[in-house]
Protein backbone atom coordinates (compact mmCIF):
# COMPACT_ATOMS: atom_id res chain seq x y z
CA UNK A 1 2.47 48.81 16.95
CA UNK A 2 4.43 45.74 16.82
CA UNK A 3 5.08 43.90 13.86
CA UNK A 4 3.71 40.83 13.25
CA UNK A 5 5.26 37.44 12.64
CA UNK A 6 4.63 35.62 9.67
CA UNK A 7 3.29 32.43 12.13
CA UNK A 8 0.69 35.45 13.44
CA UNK A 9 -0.51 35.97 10.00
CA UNK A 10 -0.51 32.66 8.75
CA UNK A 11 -2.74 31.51 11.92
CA UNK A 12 -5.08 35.26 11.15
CA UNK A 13 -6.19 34.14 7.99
CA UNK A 14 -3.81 36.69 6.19
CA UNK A 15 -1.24 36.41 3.73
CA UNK A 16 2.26 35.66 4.94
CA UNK A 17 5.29 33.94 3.24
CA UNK A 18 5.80 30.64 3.85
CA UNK A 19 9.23 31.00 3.47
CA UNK A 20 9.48 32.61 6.64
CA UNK A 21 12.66 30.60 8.46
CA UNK A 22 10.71 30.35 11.85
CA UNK A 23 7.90 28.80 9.82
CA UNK A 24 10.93 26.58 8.26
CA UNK A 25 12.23 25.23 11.60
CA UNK A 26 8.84 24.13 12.66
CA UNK A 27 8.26 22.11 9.70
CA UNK A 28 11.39 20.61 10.03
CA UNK A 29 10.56 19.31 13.84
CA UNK A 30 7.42 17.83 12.67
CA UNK A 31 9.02 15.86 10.02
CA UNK A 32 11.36 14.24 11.89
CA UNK A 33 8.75 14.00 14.70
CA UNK A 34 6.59 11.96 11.96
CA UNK A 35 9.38 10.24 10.63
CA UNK A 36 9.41 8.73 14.33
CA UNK A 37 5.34 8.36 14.21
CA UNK A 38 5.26 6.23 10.84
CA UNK A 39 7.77 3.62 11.74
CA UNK A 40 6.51 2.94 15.33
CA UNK A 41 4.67 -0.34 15.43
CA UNK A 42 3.20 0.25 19.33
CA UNK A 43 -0.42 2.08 19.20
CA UNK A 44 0.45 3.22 22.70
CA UNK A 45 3.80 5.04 21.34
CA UNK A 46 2.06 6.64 18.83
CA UNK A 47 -0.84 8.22 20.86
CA UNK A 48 1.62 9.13 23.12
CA UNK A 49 3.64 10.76 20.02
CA UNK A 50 0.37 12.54 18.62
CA UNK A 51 -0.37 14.26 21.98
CA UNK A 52 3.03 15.60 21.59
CA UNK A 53 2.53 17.23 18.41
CA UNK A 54 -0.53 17.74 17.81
CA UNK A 55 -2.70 20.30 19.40
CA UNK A 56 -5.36 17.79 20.95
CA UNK A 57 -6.22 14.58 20.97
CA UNK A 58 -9.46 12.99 21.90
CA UNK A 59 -9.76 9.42 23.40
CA UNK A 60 -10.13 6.11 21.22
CA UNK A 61 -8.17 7.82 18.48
CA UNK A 62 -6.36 5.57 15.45
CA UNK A 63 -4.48 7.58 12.79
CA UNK A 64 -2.78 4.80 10.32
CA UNK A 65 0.49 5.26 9.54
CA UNK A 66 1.66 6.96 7.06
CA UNK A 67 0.29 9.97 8.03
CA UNK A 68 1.83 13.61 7.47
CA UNK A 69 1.25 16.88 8.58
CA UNK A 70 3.12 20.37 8.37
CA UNK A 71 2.84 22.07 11.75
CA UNK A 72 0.70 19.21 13.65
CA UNK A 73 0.02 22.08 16.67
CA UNK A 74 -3.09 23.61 14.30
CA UNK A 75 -4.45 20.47 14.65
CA UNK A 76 -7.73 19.41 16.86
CA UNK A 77 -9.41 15.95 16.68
CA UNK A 78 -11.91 15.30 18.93
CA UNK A 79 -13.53 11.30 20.69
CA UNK A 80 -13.70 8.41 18.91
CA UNK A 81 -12.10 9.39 15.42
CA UNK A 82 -10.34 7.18 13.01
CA UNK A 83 -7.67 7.82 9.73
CA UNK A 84 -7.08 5.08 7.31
CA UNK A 85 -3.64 4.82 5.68
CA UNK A 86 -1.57 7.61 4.00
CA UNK A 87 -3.69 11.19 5.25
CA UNK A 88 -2.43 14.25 4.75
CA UNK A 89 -3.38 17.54 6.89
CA UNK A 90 -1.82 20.48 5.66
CA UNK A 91 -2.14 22.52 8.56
CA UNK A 92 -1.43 25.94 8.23
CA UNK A 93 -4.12 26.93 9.92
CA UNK A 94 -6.75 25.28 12.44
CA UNK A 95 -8.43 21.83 11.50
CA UNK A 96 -11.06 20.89 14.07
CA UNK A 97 -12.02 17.40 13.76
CA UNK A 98 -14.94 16.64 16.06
CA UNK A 99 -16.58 13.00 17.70
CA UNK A 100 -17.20 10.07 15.44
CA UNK A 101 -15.01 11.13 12.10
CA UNK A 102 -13.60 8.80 9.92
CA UNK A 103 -11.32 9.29 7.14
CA UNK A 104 -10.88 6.90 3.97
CA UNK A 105 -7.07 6.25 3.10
CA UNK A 106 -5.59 9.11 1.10
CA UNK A 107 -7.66 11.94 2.41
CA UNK A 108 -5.98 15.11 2.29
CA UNK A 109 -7.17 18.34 4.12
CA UNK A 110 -5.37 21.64 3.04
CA UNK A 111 -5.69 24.75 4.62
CA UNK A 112 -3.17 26.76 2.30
CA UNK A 113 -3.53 28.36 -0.57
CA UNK A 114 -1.00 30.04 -3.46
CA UNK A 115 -1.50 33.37 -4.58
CA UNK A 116 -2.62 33.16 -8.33
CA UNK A 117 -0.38 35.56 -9.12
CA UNK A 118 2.70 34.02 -10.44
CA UNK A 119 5.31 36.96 -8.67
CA UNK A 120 3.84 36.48 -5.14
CA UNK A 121 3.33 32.60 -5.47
CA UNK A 122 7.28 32.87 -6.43
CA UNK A 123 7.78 34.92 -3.60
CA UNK A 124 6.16 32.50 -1.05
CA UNK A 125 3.27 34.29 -0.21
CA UNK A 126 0.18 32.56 0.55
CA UNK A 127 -2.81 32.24 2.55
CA UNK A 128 -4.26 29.61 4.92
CA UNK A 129 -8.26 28.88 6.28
CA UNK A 130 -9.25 27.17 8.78
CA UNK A 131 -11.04 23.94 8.09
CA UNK A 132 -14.28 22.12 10.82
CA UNK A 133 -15.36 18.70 9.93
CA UNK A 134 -18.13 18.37 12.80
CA UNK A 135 -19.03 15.35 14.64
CA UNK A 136 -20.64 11.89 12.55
CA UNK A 137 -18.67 12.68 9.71
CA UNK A 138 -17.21 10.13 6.84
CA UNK A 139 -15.20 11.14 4.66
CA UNK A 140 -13.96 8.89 1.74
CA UNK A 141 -10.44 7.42 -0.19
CA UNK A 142 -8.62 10.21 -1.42
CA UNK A 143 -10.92 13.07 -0.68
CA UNK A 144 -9.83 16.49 -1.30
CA UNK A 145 -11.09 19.48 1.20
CA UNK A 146 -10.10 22.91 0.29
CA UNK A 147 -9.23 25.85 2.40
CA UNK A 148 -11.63 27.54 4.82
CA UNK A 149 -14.23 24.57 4.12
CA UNK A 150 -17.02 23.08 6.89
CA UNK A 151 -18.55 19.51 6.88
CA UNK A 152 -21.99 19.42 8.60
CA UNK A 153 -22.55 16.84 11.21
CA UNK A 154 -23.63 13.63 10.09
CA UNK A 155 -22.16 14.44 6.38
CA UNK A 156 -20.76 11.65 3.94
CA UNK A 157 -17.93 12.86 1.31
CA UNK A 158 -18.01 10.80 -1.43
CA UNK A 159 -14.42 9.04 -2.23
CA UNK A 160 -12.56 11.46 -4.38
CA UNK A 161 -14.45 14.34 -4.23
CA UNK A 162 -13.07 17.76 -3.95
CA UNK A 163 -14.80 19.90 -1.51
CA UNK A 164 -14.49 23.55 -2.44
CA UNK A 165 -17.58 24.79 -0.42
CA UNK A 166 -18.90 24.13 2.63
CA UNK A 167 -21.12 21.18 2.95
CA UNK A 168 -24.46 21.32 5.25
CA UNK A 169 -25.71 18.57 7.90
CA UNK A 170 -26.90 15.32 7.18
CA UNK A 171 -25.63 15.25 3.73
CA UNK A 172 -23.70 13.35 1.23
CA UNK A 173 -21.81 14.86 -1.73
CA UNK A 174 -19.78 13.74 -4.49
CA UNK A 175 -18.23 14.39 -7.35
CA UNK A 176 -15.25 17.28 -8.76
CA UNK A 177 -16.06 19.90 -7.51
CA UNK A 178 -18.42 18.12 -4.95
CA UNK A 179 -22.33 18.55 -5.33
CA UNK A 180 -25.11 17.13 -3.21
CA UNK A 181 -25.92 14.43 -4.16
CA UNK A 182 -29.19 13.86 -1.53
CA UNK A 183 -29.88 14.47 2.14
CA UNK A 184 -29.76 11.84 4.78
CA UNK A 185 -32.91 11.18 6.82
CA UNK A 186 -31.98 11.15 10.88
């Protein structure tokens, strides 16, 4: 049986080491690649740079620069979908965005996660969920979703909340961690 790479594992859901040089080089490409994005002033140029990038991009879509990313490839944003200034994706793993998301300035999506235990986390081991934000979703300034989360269609996240579970349709939460704070009528 074949070994796997540490991209294989990563992108499983297992732990791999980030450290990995393949992993390395990618990183590398994106940043220069988004180094590029952020100083562009033409919207055309930088659609055209996301679908390069990233792994798909839906029509009508503005992501204000700055904007980072690690891999951009794990990446998946859907119709109609907007990201204020200065959002983050860390992208270790997949990030579906679907139709009709907007995100506040300063939102920041991670998909990785350190090993508590200090030896490994030294080491570069970690591990990286996936993360769904379904379709109708807003999601306020300087937000914080954690690995392997979902946001239900038609959800609100509250500015500055940190989202360490997922968060069912039609409603809003708030808060650190975030709670429910009350449904929303259709």
């Amino acid at each position: 049986m074949p070994t796997r790479t540490e991209k294989e594992k990563m992108l499983a859901g297992e732990l791999y080491n980030c450290f990995d040089p393949e992993l390395d080089k990618e990183r590398q490409q994106v940043k220069k690649k988004l180094l590029e994005y952020n100083l562009c002033d033409s919207e055309d140029e930088r659609i055209s740079m996301l679908n390069e990038f990233l792994g798909n991009v839906g029509e009508n879509v503005l992501i204000e620069p700055p904007f980072r990313c690690i891999y951009g490839k794990n990446i998946y944003i859907g119709d109609h979908v907007y990201f204020n200034v200065s959002c983050m994706i860390i992208d270790n793993n997949r990030v579906d965005i679907g139709n009709h998301v907007m995100f506040g300035p300063c939102v920041q999506v991670y998909t990785a996660a350190h090993d508590l235990q200090a030896e490994s986390r030294n080491q570069g081991f970690e591990i990286a969920k996936p993360i769904f934000i379904e379709d109708n979703v807003w999601i306020g300034g300087s937000a914080i979703l954690l690995p392997g989360v979902r946001i239900g269609k038609n959800s609100v996240i509250g500015a500055g909340a940190v989202v360490t579970h997922d968060v069912p349709e039609n409603t809003v939460v708030a808060g650190n961690p975030a709670r429910p704070i009350r449904k929303i009528k259709e």
